[in-house]
Protein backbone atom coordinates (compact mmCIF):
# COMPACT_ATOMS: atom_id res chain seq x y z
CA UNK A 1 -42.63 -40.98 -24.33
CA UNK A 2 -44.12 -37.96 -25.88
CA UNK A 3 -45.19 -36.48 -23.07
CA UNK A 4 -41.90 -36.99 -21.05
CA UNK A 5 -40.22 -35.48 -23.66
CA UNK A 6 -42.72 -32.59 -23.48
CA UNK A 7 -42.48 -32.24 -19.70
CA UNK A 8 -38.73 -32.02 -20.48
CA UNK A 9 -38.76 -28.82 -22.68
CA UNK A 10 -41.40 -27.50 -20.24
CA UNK A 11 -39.25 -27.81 -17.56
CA UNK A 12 -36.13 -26.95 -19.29
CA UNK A 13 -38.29 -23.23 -20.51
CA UNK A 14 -39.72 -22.96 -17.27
CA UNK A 15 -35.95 -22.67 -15.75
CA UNK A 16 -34.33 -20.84 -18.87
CA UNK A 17 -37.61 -18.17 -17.98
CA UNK A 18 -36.18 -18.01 -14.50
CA UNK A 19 -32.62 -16.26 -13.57
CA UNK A 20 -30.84 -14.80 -10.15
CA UNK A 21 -32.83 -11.89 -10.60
CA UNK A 22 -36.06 -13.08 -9.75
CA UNK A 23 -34.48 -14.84 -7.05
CA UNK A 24 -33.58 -11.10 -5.65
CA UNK A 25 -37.04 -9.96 -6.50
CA UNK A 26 -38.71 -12.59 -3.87
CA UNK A 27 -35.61 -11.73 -1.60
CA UNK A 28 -34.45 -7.98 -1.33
CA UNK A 29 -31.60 -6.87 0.32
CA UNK A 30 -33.09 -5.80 3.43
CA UNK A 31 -34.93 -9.43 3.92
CA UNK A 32 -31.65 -11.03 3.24
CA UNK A 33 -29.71 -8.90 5.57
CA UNK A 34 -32.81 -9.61 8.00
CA UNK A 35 -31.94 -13.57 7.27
CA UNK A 36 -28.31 -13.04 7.75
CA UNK A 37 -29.11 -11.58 11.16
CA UNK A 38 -31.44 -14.53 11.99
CA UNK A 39 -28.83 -17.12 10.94
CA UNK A 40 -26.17 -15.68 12.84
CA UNK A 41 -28.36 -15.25 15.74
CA UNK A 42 -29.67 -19.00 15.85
CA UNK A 43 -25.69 -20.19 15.88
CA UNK A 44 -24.95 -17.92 19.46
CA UNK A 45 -26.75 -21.03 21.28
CA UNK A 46 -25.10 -24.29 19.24
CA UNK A 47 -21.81 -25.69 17.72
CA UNK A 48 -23.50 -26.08 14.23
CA UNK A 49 -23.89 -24.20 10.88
CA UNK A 50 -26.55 -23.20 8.87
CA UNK A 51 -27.21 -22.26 5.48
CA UNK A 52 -29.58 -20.77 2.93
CA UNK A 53 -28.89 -21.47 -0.82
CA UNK A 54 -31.79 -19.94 -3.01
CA UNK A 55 -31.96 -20.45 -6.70
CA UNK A 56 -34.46 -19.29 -9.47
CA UNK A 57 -33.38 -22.19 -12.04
CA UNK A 58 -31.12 -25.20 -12.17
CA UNK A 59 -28.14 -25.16 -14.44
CA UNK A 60 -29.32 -26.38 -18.39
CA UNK A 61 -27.22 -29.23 -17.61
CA UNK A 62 -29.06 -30.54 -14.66
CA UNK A 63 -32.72 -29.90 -16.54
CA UNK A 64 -31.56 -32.16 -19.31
CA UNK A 65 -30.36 -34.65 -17.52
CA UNK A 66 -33.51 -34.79 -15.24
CA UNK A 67 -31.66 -34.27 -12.44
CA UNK A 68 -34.12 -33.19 -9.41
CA UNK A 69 -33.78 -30.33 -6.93
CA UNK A 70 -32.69 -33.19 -3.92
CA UNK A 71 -29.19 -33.59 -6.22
CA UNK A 72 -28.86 -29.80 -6.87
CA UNK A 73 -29.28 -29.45 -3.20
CA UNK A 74 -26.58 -32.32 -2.47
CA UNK A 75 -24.51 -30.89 -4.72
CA UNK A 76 -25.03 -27.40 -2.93
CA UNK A 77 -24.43 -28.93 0.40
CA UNK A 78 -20.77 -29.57 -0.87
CA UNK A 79 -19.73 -26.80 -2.94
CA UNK A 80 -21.10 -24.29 -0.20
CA UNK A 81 -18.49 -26.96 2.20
CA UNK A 82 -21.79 -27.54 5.03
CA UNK A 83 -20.54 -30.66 4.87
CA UNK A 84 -17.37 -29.72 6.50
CA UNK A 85 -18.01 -28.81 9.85
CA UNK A 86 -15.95 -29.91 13.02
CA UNK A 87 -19.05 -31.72 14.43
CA UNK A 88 -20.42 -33.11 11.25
CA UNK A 89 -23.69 -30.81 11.77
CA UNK A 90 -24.12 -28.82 8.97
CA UNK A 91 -27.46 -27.63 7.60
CA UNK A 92 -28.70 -26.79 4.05
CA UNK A 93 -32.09 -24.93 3.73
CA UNK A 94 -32.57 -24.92 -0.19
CA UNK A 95 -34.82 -23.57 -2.49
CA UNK A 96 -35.43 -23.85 -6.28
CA UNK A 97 -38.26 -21.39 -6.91
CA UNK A 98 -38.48 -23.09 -10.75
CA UNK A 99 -39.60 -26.06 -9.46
CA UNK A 100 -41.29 -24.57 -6.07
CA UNK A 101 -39.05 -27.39 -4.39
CA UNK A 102 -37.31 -27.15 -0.59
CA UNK A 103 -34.98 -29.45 0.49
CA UNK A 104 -33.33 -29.78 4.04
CA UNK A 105 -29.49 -31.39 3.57
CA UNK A 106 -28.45 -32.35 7.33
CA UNK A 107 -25.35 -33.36 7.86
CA UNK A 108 -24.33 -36.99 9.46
CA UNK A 109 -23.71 -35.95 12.58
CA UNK A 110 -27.50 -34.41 13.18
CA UNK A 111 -28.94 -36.85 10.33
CA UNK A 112 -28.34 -39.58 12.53
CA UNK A 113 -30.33 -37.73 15.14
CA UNK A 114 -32.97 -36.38 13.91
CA UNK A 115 -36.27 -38.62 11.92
CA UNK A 116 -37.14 -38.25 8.41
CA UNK A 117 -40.38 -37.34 9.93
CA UNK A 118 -38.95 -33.78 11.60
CA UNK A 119 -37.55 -32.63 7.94
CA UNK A 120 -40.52 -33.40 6.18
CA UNK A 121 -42.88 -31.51 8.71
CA UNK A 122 -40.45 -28.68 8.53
CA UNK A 123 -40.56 -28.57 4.53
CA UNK A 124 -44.26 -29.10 4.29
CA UNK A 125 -44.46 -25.80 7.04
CA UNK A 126 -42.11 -23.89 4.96
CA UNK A 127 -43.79 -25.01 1.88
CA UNK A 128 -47.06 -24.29 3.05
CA UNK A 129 -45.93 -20.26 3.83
CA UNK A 130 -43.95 -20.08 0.89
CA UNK A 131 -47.11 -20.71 -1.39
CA UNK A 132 -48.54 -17.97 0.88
CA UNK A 133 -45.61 -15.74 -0.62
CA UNK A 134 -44.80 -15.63 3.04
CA UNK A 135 -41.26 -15.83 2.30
CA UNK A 136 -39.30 -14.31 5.01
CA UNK A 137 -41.51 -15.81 7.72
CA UNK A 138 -41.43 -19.40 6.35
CA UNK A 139 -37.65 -19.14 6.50
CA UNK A 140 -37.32 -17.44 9.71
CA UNK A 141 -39.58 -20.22 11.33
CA UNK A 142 -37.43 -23.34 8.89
CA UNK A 143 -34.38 -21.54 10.95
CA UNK A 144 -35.81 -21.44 14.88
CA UNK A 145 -37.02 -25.29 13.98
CA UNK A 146 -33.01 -26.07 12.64
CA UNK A 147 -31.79 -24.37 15.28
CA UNK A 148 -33.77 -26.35 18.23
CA UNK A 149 -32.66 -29.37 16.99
CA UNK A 150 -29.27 -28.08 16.54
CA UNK A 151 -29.19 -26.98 20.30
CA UNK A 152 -31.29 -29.83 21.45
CA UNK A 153 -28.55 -32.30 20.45
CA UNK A 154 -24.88 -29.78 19.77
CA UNK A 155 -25.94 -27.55 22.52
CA UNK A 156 -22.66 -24.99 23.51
CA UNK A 157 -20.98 -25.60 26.74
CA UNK A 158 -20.65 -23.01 29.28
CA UNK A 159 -17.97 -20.27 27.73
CA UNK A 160 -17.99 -21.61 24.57
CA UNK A 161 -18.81 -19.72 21.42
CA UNK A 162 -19.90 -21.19 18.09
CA UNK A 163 -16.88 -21.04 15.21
CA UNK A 164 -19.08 -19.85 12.53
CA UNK A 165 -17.14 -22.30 10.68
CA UNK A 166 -19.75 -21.03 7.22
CA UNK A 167 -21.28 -17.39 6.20
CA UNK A 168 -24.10 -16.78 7.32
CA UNK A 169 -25.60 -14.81 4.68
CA UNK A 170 -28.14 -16.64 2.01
CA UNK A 171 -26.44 -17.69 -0.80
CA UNK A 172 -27.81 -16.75 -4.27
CA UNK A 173 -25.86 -17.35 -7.35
């Protein structure tokens, strides 16, 4: 019990440490404007939206309440509205850089397409050149894997153009 409790504080110092400006400090304007480009870019061939939400630290509320970075995400996924595309085929590319977490939020309509086994090879890529302080690369790569499966199964018909229904800049509170 001690030591949960312990781990608690930790965690909860660990994310009081962190704010939006080390967020901006791993992601400058130029690599987000880069990101935008890349986002925007990957939705010219597919009917779906993506998005990048990147946060230094979770609310105090969601720390205490040992809340993990898969419900900050979900919760993400709907106030950022990816979950209210035409199609149903929204995608969330999150990251907590407290926690060094990454979570992929797909919505039903390419959830149901798509195995558990394709998100968690994509995480444990972007995880893997994230720890490299590859940032920008590990993203840009997360995004051309999102956006193959997005065109493999919400491909655009001939003369159609992709609503950009979402922004497409990263999102950084």
């Amino acid at each position: 019990m001690a030591s949960t409790m312990w781990q608690r504080w930790a965690r909860l110092l660990r994310h009081r440490w962190l704010d939006e400006r080390d967020a901006h400090k791993a992601f400058p304007p130029e690599m987000l404007a880069r990101l935008t480009r890349a986002v925007a870019a990957g939705e010219q061939a597919h009917t779906g939206e993506v998005r990048l939400c990147v946060e230094a630290s979770l609310p105090t509320s969601y720390v205490w309440r040992d809340a993990t970075p898969r419900d900050r995400a979900l919760a993400m996924f709907s106030k950022l509205r990816v979950w209210d595309t035409e199609n149903n085929n929204g995608v969330l590319i999150y990251l907590l850089i407290a926690d060094r977490a990454i979570e992929i939020v797909a919505d039903r309509g390419l959830h149901q397409r798509v195995s558990s086994e394709v998100w968690r090879g994509t995480v444990a890529e972007l995880s893997q050149a994230l720890r490299a302080g590859r940032f920008e690369d590990g993203l840009a790569e997360a995004l051309k894997t999102v956006n193959a499966l997005l065109i493999q199964h919400f491909p655009l018909r001939s003369g159609e153009a992709n609503p950009d229904e979402l922004p497409n800049a990263p999102f950084m509170p």
